[in-house]
C-alpha atoms as a PDB file:
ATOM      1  CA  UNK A   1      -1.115 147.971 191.437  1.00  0.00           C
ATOM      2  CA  UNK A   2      -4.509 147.121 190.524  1.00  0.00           C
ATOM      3  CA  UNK A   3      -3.699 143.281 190.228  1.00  0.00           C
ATOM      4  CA  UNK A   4      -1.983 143.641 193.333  1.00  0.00           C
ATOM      5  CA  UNK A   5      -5.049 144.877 195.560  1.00  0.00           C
ATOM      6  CA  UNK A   6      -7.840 142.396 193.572  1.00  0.00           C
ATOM      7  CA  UNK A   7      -5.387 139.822 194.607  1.00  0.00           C
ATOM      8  CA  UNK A   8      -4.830 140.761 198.179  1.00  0.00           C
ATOM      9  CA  UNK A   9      -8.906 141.425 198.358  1.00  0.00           C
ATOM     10  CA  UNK A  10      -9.817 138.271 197.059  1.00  0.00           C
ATOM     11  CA  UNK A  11      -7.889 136.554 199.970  1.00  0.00           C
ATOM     12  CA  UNK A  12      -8.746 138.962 202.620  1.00  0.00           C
ATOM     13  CA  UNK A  13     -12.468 140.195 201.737  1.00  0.00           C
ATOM     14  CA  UNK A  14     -13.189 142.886 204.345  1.00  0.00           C
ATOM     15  CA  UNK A  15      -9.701 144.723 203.466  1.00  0.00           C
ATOM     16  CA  UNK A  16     -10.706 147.624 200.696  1.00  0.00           C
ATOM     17  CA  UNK A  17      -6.852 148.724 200.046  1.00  0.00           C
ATOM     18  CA  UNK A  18      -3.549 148.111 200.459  1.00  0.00           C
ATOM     19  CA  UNK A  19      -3.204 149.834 203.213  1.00  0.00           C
ATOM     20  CA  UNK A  20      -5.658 148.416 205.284  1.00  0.00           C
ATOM     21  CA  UNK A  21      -4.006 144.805 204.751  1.00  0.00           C
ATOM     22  CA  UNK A  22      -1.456 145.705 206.907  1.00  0.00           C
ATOM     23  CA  UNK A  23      -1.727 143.171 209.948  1.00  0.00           C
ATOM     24  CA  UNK A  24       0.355 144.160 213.171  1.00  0.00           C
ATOM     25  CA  UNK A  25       3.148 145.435 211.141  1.00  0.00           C
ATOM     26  CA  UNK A  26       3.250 142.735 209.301  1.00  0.00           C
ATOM     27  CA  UNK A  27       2.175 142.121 205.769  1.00  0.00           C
ATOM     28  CA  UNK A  28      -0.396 139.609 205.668  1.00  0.00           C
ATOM     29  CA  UNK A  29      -0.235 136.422 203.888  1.00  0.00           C
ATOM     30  CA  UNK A  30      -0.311 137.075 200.175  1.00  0.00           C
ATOM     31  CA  UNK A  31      -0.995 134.269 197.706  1.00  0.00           C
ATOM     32  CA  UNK A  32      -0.456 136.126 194.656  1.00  0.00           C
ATOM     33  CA  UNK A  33       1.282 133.621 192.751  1.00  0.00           C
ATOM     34  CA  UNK A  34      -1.857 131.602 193.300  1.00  0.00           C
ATOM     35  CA  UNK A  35      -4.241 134.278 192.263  1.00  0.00           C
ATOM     36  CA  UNK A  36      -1.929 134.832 188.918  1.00  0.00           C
ATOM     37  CA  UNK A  37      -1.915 130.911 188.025  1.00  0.00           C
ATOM     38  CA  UNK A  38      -5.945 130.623 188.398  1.00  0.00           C
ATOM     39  CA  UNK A  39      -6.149 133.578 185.740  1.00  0.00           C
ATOM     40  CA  UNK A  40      -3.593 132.312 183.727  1.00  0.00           C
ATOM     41  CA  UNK A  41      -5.787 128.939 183.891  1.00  0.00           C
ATOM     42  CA  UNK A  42      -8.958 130.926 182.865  1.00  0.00           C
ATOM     43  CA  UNK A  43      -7.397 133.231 180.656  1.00  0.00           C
ATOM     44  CA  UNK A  44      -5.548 129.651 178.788  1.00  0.00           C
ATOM     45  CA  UNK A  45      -9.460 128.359 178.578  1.00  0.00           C
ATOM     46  CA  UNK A  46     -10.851 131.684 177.198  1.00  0.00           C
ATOM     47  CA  UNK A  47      -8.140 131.856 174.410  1.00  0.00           C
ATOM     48  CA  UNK A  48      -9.532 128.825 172.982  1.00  0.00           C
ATOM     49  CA  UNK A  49     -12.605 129.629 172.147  1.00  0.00           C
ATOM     50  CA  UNK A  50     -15.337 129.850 175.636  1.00  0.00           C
ATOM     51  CA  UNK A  51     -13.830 126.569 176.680  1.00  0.00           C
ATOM     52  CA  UNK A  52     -13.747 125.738 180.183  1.00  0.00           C
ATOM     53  CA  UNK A  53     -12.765 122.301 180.466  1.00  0.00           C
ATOM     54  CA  UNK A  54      -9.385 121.155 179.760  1.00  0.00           C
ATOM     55  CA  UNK A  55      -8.878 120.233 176.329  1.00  0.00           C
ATOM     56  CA  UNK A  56      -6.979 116.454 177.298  1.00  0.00           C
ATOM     57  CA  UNK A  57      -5.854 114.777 179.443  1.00  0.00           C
ATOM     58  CA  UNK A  58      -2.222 116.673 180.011  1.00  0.00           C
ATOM     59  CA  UNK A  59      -4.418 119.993 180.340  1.00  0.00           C
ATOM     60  CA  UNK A  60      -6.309 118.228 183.536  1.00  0.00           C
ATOM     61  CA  UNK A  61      -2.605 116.475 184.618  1.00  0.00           C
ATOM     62  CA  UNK A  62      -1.229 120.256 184.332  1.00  0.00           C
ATOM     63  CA  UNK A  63      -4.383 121.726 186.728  1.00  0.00           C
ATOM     64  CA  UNK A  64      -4.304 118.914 188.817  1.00  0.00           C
ATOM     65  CA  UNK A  65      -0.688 119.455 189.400  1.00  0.00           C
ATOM     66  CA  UNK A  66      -0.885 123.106 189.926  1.00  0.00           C
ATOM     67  CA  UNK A  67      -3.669 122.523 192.184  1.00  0.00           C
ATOM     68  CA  UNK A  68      -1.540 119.515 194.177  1.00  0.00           C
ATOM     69  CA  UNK A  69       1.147 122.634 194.084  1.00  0.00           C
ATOM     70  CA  UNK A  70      -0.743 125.552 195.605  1.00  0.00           C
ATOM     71  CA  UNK A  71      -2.137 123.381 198.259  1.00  0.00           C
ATOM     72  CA  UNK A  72       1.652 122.588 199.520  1.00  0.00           C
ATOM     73  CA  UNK A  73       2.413 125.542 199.365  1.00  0.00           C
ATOM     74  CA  UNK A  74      -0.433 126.792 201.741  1.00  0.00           C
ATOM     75  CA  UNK A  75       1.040 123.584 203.999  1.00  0.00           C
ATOM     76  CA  UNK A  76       3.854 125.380 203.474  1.00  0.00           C
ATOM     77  CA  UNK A  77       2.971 128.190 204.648  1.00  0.00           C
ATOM     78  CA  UNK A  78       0.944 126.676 207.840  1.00  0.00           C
ATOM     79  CA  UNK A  79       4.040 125.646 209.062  1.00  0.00           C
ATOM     80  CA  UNK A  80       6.368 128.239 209.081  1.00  0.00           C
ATOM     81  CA  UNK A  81       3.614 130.703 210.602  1.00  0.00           C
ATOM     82  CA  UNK A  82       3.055 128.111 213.450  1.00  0.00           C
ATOM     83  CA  UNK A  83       7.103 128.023 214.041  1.00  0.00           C
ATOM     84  CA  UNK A  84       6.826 131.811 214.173  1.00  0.00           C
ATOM     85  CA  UNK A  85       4.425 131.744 216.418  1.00  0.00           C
ATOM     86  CA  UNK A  86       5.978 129.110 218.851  1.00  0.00           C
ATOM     87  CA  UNK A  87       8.926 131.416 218.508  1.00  0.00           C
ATOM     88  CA  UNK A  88       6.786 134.322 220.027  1.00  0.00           C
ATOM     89  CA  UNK A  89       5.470 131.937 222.290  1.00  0.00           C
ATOM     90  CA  UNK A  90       9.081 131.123 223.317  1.00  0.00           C
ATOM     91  CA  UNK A  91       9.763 135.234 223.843  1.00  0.00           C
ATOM     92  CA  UNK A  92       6.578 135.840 225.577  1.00  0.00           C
ATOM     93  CA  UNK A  93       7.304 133.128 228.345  1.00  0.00           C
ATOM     94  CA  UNK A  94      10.929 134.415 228.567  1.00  0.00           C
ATOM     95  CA  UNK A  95      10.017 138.469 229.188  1.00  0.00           C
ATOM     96  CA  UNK A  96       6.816 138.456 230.849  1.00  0.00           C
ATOM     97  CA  UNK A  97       8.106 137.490 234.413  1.00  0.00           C
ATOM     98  CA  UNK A  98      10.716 140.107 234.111  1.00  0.00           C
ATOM     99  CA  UNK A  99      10.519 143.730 235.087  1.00  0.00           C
ATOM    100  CA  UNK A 100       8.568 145.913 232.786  1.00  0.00           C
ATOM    101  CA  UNK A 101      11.486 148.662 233.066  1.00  0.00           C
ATOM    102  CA  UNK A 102      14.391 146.370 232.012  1.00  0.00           C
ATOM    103  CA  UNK A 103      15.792 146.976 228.310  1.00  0.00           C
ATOM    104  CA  UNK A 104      15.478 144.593 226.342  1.00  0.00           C
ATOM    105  CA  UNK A 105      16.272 145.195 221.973  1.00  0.00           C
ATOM    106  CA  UNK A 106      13.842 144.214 219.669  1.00  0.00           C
ATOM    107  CA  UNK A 107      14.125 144.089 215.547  1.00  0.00           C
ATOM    108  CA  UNK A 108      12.304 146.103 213.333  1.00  0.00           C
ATOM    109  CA  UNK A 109      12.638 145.812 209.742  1.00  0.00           C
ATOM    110  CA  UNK A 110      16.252 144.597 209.882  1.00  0.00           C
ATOM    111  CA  UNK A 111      17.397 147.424 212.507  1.00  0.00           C
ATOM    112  CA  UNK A 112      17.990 146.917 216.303  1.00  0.00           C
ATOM    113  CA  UNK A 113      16.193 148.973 218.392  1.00  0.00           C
ATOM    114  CA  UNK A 114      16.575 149.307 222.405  1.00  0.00           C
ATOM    115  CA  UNK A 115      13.024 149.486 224.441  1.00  0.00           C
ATOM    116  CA  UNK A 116      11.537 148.407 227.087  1.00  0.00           C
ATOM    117  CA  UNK A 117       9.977 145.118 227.941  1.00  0.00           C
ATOM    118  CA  UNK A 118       6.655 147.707 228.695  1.00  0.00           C
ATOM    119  CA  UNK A 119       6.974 148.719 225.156  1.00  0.00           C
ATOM    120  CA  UNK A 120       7.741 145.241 223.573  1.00  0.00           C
ATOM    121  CA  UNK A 121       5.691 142.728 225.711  1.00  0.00           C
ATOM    122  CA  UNK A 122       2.295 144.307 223.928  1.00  0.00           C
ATOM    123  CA  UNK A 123       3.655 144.354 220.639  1.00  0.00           C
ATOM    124  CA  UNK A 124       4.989 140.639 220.568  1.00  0.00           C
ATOM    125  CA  UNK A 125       1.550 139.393 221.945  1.00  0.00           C
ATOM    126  CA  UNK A 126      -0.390 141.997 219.103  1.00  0.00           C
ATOM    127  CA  UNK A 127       1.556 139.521 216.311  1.00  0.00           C
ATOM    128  CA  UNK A 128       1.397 136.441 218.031  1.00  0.00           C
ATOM    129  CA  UNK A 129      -2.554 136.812 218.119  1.00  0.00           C
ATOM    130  CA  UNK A 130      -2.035 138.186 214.517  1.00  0.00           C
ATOM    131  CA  UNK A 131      -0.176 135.561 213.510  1.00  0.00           C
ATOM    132  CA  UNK A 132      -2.577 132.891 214.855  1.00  0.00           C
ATOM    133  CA  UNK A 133      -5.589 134.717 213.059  1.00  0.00           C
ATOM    134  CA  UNK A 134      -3.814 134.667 209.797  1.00  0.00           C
ATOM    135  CA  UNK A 135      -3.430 130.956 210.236  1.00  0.00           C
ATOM    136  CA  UNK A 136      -6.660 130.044 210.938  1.00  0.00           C
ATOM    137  CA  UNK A 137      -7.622 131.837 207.757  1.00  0.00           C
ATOM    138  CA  UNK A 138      -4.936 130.004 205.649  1.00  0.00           C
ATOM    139  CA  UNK A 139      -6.410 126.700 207.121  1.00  0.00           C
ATOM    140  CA  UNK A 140      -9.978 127.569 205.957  1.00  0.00           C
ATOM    141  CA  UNK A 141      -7.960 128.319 202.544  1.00  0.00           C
ATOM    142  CA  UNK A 142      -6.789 124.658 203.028  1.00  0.00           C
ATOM    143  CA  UNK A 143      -9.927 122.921 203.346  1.00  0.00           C
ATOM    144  CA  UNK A 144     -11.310 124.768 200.914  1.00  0.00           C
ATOM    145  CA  UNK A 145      -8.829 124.031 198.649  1.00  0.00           C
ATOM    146  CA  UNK A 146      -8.816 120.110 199.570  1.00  0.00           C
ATOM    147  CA  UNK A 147     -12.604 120.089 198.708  1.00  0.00           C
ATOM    148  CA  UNK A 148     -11.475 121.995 195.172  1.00  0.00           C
ATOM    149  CA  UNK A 149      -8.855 119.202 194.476  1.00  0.00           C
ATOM    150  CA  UNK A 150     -11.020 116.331 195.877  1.00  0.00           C
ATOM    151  CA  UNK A 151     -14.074 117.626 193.456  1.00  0.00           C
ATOM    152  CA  UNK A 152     -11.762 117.981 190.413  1.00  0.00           C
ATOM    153  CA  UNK A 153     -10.598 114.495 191.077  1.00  0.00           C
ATOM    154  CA  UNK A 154     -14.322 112.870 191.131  1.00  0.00           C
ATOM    155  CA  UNK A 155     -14.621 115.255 188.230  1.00  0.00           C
ATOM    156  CA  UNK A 156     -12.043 113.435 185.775  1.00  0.00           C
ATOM    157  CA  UNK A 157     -11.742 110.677 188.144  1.00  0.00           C
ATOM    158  CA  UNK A 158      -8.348 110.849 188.826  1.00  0.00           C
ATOM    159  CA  UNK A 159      -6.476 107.982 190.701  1.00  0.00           C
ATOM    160  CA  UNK A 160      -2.867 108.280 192.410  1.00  0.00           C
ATOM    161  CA  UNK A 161      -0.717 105.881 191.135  1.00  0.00           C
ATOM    162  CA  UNK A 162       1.890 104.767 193.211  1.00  0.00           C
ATOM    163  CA  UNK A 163       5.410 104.103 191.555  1.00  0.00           C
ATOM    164  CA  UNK A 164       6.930 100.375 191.494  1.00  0.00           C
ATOM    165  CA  UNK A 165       9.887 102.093 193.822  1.00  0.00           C
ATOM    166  CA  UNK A 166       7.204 103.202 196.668  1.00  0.00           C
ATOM    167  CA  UNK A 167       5.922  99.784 196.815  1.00  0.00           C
ATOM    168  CA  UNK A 168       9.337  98.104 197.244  1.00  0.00           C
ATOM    169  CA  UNK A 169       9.965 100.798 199.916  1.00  0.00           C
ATOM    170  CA  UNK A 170       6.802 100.043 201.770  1.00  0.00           C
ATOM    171  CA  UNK A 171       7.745  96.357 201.903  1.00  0.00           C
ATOM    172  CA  UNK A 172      11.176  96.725 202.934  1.00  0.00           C
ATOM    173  CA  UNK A 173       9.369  98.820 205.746  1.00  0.00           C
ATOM    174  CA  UNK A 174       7.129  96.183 207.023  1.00  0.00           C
ATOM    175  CA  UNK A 175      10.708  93.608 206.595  1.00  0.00           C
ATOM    176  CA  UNK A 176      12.443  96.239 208.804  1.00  0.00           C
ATOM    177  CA  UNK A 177      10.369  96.023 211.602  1.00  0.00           C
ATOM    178  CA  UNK A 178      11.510  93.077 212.976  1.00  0.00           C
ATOM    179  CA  UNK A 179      14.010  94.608 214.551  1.00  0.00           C
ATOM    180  CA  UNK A 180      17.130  92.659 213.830  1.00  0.00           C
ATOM    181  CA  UNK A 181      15.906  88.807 214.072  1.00  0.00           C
ATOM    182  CA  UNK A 182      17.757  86.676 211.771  1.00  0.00           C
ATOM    183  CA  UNK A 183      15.838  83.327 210.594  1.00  0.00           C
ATOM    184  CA  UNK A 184      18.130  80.756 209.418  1.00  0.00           C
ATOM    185  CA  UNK A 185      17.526  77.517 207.925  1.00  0.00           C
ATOM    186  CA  UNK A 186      16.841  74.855 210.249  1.00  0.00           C
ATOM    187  CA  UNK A 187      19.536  72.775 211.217  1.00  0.00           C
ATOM    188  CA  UNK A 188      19.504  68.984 211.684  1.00  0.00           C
ATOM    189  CA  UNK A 189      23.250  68.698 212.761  1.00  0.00           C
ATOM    190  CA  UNK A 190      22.291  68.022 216.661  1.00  0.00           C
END
């Protein structure tokens, strides 16, 4: 449990405990898988003896990579909190002009419940707002986490490599836009 709340804290600073990461009835975003891989990373260094740079170049490949991994993930992430909260949007638009005393169901935790549009109206808008806070938070995790990556690669001065199979791709790209005119060779039957 301990790993659990140092892991939640570390994301969301002002939150003491558990309990008190609790967003809207919601449980905010946790990147403990994240948290766990930078301490394995640390803990990987410390087992060798104090050392805190990778040992070769597959130990900064391997970092690189996990870093390249978390920060997709956080994309991730990003996106399917901004569907969630067009989806609120979406509910929002469709109750508010109705009457506050028509019954409307709502699900909590996997259960149907009948309320009220009074009752439900607040509590959508309460995790919409929620929502949007926790993904302005994960995109200040994002930029932080592009600066990380971008100052690891001047670090070891990593370069992106792209595959002989991109490059034919991009080409046939650029070929495709013509848009279906055919060139033949010129004839001199006239």
């Amino acid at each position: 449990m301990e790993l659990w709340t140092e892991a939640l804290t570390s994301y969301f600073p002002e939150s003491r405990t558990v309990a008190s990461i609790q967003l809207y009835g919601y449980w905010s975003i946790t990147v403990l898988w994240s948290f766990l891989h930078k301490n394995s990373i640390v803990m990987a260094g410390k087992a060798g003896g104090d050392l805190k740079e990778p040992v070769n170049e597959q130990a900064v490949a391997n970092i690189y990579g996990a870093m390249r991994a978390e920060l997709n993930q956080i994309y991730s992430k990003i996106t399917e909190l901004e569907m969630e909260v067009s989806e609120h949007s979406l509910v929002i638009g469709a109750i508010q002009p109705l009457d506050p005393s028509r019954r409307c169901y709502r699900m909590i935790g996997g259960v149907l419940v009948e309320r009220t549009i009074k009752e439900v109206l607040p509590a959508v808008q309460r995790n919409k707002e929620g929502l949007e806070e926790v993904i302005s938070r994960l995109n200040e995790a994002l930029e932080k986490k592009k600066k990380e990556i971008a100052e690891f690669e001047a670090k070891y001065k990593i370069r992106i490599r792209k595959s002989d199979g991109e490059v034919k791709d991009e080409n046939e790209k650029k070929e495709g836009s013509a848009q279906g005119v055919l060139v033949g060779p010129a004839s001199t039957n006239e």
